[in-house]
Protein backbone atom coordinates (compact mmCIF):
# COMPACT_ATOMS: atom_id res chain seq x y z
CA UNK A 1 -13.61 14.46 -0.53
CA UNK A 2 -11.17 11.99 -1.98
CA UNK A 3 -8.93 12.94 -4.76
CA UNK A 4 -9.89 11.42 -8.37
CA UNK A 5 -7.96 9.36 -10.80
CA UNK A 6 -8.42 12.16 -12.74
CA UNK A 7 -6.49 14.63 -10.04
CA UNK A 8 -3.98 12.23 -9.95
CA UNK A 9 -2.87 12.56 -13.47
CA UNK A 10 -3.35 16.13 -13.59
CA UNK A 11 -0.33 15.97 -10.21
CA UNK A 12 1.87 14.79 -13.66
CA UNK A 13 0.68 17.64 -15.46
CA UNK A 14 1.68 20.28 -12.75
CA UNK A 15 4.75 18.51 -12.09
CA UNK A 16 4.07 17.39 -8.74
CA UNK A 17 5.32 14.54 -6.74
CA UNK A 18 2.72 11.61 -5.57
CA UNK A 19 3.35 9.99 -2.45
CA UNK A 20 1.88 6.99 -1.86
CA UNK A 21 1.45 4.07 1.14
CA UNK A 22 0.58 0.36 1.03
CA UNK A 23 -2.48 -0.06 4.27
CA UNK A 24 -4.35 -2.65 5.69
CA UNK A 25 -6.14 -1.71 8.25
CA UNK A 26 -8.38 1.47 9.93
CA UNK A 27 -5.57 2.87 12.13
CA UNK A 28 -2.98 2.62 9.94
CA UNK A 29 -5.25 4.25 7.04
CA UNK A 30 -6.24 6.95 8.63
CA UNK A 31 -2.47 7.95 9.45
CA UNK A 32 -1.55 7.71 6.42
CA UNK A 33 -4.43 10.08 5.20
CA UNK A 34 -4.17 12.56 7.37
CA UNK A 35 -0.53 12.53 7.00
CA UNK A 36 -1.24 14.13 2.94
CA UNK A 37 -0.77 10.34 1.58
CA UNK A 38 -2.32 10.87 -2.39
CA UNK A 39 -2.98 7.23 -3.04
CA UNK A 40 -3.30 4.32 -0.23
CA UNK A 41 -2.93 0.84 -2.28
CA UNK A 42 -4.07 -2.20 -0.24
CA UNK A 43 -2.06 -4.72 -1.23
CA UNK A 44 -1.70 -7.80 -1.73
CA UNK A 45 1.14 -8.04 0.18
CA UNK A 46 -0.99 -7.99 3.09
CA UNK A 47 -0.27 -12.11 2.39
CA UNK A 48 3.15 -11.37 3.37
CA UNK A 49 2.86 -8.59 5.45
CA UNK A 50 0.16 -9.23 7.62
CA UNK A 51 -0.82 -12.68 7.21
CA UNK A 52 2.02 -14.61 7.46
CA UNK A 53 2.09 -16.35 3.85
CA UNK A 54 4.62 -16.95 1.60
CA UNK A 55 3.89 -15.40 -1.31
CA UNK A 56 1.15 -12.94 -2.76
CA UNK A 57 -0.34 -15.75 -4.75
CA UNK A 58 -2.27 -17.15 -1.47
CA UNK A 59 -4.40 -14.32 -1.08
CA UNK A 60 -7.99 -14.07 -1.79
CA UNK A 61 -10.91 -11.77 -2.82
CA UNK A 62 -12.17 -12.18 0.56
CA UNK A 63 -8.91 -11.40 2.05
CA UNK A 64 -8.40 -8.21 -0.20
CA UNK A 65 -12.30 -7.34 0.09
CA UNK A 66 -11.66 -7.49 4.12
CA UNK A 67 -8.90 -4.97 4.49
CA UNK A 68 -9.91 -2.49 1.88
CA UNK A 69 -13.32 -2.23 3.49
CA UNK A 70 -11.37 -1.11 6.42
CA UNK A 71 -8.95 0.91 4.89
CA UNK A 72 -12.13 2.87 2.70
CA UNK A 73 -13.84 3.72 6.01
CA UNK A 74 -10.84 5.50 7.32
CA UNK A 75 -9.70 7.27 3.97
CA UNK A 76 -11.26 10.75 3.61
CA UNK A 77 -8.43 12.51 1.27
CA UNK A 78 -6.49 9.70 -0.16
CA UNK A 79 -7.33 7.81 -3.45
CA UNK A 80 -8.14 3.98 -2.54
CA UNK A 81 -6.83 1.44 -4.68
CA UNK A 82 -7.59 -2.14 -4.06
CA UNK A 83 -5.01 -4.69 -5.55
CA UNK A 84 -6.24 -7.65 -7.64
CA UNK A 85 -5.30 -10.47 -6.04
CA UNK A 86 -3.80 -13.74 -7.77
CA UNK A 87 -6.38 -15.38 -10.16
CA UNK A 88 -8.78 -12.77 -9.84
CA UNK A 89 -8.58 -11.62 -13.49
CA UNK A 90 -7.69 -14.37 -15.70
CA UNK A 91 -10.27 -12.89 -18.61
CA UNK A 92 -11.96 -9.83 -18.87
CA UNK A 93 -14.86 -11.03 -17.89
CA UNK A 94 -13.56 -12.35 -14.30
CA UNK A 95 -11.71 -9.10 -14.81
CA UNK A 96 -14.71 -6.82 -14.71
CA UNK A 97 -16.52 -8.86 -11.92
CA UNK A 98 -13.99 -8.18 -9.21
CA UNK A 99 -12.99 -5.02 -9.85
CA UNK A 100 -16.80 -4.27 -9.75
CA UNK A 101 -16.44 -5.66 -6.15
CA UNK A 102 -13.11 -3.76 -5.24
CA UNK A 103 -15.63 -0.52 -5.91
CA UNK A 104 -18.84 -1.71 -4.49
CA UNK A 105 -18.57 -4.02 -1.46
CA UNK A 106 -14.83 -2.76 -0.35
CA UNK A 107 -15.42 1.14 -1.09
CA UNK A 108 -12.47 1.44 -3.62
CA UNK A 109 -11.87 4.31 -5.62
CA UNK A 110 -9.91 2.20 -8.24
CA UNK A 111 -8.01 -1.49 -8.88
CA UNK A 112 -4.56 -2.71 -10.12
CA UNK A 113 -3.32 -5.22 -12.18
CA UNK A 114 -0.31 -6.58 -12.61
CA UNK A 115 1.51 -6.89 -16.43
CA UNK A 116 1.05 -5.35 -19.48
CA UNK A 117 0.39 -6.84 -23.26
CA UNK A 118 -0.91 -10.45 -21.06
CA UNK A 119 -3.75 -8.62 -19.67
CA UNK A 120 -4.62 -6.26 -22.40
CA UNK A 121 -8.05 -7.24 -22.40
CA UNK A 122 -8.82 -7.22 -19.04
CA UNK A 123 -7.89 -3.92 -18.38
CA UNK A 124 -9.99 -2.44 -21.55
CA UNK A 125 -12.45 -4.02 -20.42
CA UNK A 126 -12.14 -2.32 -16.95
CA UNK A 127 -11.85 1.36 -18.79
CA UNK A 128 -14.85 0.29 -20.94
CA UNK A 129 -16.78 0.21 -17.86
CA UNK A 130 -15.06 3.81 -16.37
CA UNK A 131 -13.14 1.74 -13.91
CA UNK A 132 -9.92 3.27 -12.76
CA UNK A 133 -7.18 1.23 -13.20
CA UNK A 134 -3.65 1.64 -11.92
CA UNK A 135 -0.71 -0.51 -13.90
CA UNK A 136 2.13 -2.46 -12.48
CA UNK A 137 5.05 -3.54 -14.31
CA UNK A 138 8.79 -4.65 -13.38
CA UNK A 139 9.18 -6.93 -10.49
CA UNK A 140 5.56 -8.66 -10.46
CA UNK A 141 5.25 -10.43 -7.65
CA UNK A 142 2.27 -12.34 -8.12
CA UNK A 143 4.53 -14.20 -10.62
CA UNK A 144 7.93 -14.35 -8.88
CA UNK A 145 7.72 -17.81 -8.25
CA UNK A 146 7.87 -18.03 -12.28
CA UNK A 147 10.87 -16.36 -12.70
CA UNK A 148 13.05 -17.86 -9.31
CA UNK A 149 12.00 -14.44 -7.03
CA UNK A 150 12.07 -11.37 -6.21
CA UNK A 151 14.80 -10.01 -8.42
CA UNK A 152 15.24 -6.79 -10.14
CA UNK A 153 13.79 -7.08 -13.94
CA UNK A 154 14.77 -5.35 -17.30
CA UNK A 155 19.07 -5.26 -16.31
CA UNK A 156 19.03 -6.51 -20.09
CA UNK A 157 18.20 -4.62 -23.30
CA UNK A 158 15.60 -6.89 -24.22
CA UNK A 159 14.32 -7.23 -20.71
CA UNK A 160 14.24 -3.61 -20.43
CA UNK A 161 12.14 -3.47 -24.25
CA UNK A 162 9.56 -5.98 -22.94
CA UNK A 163 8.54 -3.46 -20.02
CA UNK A 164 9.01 -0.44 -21.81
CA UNK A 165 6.17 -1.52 -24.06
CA UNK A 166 4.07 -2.84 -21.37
CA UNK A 167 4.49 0.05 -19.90
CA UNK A 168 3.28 2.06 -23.15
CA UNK A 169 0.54 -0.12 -23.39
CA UNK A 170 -0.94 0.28 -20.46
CA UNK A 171 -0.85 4.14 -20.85
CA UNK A 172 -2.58 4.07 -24.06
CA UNK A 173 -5.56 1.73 -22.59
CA UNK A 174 -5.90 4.63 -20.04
CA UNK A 175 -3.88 3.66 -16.65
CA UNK A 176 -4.26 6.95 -14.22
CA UNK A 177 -0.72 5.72 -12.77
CA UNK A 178 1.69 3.09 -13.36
CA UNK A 179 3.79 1.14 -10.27
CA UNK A 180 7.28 0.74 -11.57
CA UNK A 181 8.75 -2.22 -9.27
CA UNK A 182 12.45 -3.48 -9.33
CA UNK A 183 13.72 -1.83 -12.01
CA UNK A 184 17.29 -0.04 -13.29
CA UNK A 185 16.64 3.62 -12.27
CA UNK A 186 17.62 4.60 -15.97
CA UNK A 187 14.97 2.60 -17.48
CA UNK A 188 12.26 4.08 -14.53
CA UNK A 189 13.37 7.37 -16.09
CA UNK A 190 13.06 6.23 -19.52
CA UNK A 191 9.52 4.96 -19.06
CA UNK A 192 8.67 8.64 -16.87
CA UNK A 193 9.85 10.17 -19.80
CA UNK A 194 7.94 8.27 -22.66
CA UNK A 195 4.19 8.10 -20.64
CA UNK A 196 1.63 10.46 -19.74
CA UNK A 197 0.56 9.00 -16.57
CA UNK A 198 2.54 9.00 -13.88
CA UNK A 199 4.52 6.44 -12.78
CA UNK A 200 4.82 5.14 -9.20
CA UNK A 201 8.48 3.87 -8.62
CA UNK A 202 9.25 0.50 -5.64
CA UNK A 203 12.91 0.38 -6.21
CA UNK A 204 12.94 2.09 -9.17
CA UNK A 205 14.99 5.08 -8.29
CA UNK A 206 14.34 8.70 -7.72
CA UNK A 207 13.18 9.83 -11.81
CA UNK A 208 9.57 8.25 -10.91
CA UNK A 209 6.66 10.63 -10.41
CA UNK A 210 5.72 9.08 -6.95
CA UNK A 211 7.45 6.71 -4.52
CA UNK A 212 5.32 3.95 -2.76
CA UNK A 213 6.32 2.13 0.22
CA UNK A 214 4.64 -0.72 2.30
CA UNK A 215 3.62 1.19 5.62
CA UNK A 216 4.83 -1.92 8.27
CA UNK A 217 8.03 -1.72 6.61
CA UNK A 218 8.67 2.19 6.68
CA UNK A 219 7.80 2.06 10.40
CA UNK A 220 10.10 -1.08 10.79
CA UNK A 221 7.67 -4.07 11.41
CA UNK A 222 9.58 -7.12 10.39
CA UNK A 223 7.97 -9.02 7.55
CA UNK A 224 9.11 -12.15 5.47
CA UNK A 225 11.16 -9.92 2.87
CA UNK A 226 13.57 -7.55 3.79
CA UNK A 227 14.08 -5.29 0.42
CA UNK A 228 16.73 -3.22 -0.31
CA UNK A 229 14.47 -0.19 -1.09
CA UNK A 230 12.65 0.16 1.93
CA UNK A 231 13.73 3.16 3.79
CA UNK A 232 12.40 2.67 7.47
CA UNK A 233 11.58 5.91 9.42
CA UNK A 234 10.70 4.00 12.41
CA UNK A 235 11.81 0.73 14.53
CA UNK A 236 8.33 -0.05 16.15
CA UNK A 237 9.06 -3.71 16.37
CA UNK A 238 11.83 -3.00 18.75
CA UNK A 239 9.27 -0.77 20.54
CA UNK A 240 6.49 -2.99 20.24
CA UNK A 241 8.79 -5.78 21.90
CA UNK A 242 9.60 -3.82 24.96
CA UNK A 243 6.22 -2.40 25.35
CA UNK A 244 4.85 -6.20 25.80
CA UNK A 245 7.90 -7.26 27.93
CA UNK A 246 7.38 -4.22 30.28
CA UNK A 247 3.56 -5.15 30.48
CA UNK A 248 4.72 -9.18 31.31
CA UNK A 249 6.99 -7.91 33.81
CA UNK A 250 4.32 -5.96 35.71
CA UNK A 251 1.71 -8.61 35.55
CA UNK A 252 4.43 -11.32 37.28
CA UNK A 253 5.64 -9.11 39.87
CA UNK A 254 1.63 -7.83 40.47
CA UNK A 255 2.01 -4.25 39.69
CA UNK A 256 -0.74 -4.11 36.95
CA UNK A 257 -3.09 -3.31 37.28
CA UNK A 258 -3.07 -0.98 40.06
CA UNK A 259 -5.60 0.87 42.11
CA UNK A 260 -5.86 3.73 39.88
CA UNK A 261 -6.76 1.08 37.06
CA UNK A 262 -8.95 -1.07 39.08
CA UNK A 263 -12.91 -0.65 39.80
């Protein structure tokens, strides 16, 4: 049975840590699940990740609705989250529509936005209708190209303000968890400190309630970004690459397949 929004807020509560893992796909879902993962977010960095775009903003519903639908049929445990993807929920009512789809066609357990006071509507609206909703503010990427990148966001005091009450919003409409991207570790602490859901740090330091990590980068798939808070526990494109040069070698010289492999 998979955990609840609910369950996740009480992990706060007991003072437990949440560890959670951007998927895309069936094998990589059901890893992460059995592994003890507590939330599996399919991003929308998928775009970047998986799909070779340049940006977030590219993505669709149909992409998103794709890759969660495989992600839900491996998850057993985990929470699902689906990520909103760029123009998806420019007004409450567009809002509501997806996110319905996030829960009903891709299997999701719950959606998140991206922002804070901008999309204060939207997300009531979502909690109106009992849909769980996980925040995300800091570093949002699906408006990087607005503000020249990826760069870390609230070094200033009035930088720091601006997401502090985003971030306070977003608790009192009734966010079950809050992603905490590119930020100063002290203000990540700050915000930890001042809500009552937990908060989900990407480069936010170790004060967060939760750490999330895309899963290709962790195992050391190359990608378009290279960020300086990815930890990588693996190098499988190094092992990827010699797996398909030993296979190329043993086709040229005729040594696969052999007899044992043949009919």
């Amino acid at each position: 049975m998979r955990l609840t929004a609910e369950a996740i807020l009480g992990k706060k509560r007991k003072g437990e840590k949440l560890v959670c893992l951007s998927a895309y796909d069936f094998p990589s879902a059901r890893a992460a699940d059995e592994e003890g993962v507590d939330i599996v977010l399919v991003g929308d960095s998928v775009g970047m990740v998986l799909l070779g775009l340049d940006s977030t903003t590219a993505v669709t519903m149909e992409d998103m609705l794709h890759h969660t639908k495989a992600v839900a049929r491996a998850v057993k445990r985990a929470l699902v989250t689906g990520d909103m993807p760029y123009g998806s929920y420019n007004n409450p009512k567009s809002a509501l529509r997806n996110a319905e789809r996030f829960l009903k066609e891709g299997g999701a357990d719950a959606v998140k936005l991206e922002g804070g006071v901008a999309i204060e509507k939207q997300v009531q609206a979502l909690r109106n209708a009992k849909i769980p909703v996980m925040g995300h503010v800091g570093m949002l990427p699906q408006s990087a190209e607005k503000i020249g990148g990826y760069k870390v966001q609230g070094k200033d005091t009035a930088g720091a303000e601006k997401i502090l009450k985003d971030a306070i919003l977003l608790d009192h409409l009734g966010v079950f968890s809050l992603v905490l991207e590119c930020v100063p570790a002290a203000l990540a602490e700050r915000i930890t400190q001042q809500v009552k859901c937990p908060t989900i740090g990407i480069g936010a330091g170790p004060k967060t309630d939760g750490q999330i990590l895309v899963l290709p980068d962790l195992l050391g798939i190359r990608s378009g970004v290279s960020p300086k808070f990815v930890r990588r526990y693996a190098n499988l494109e190094k092992e990827i690459r010699s797996a398909v040069a030993a296979y190329r070698e043993d086709v040229l010289q005729g040594k696969f397949p052999s007899p044992k492999e043949s009919y």
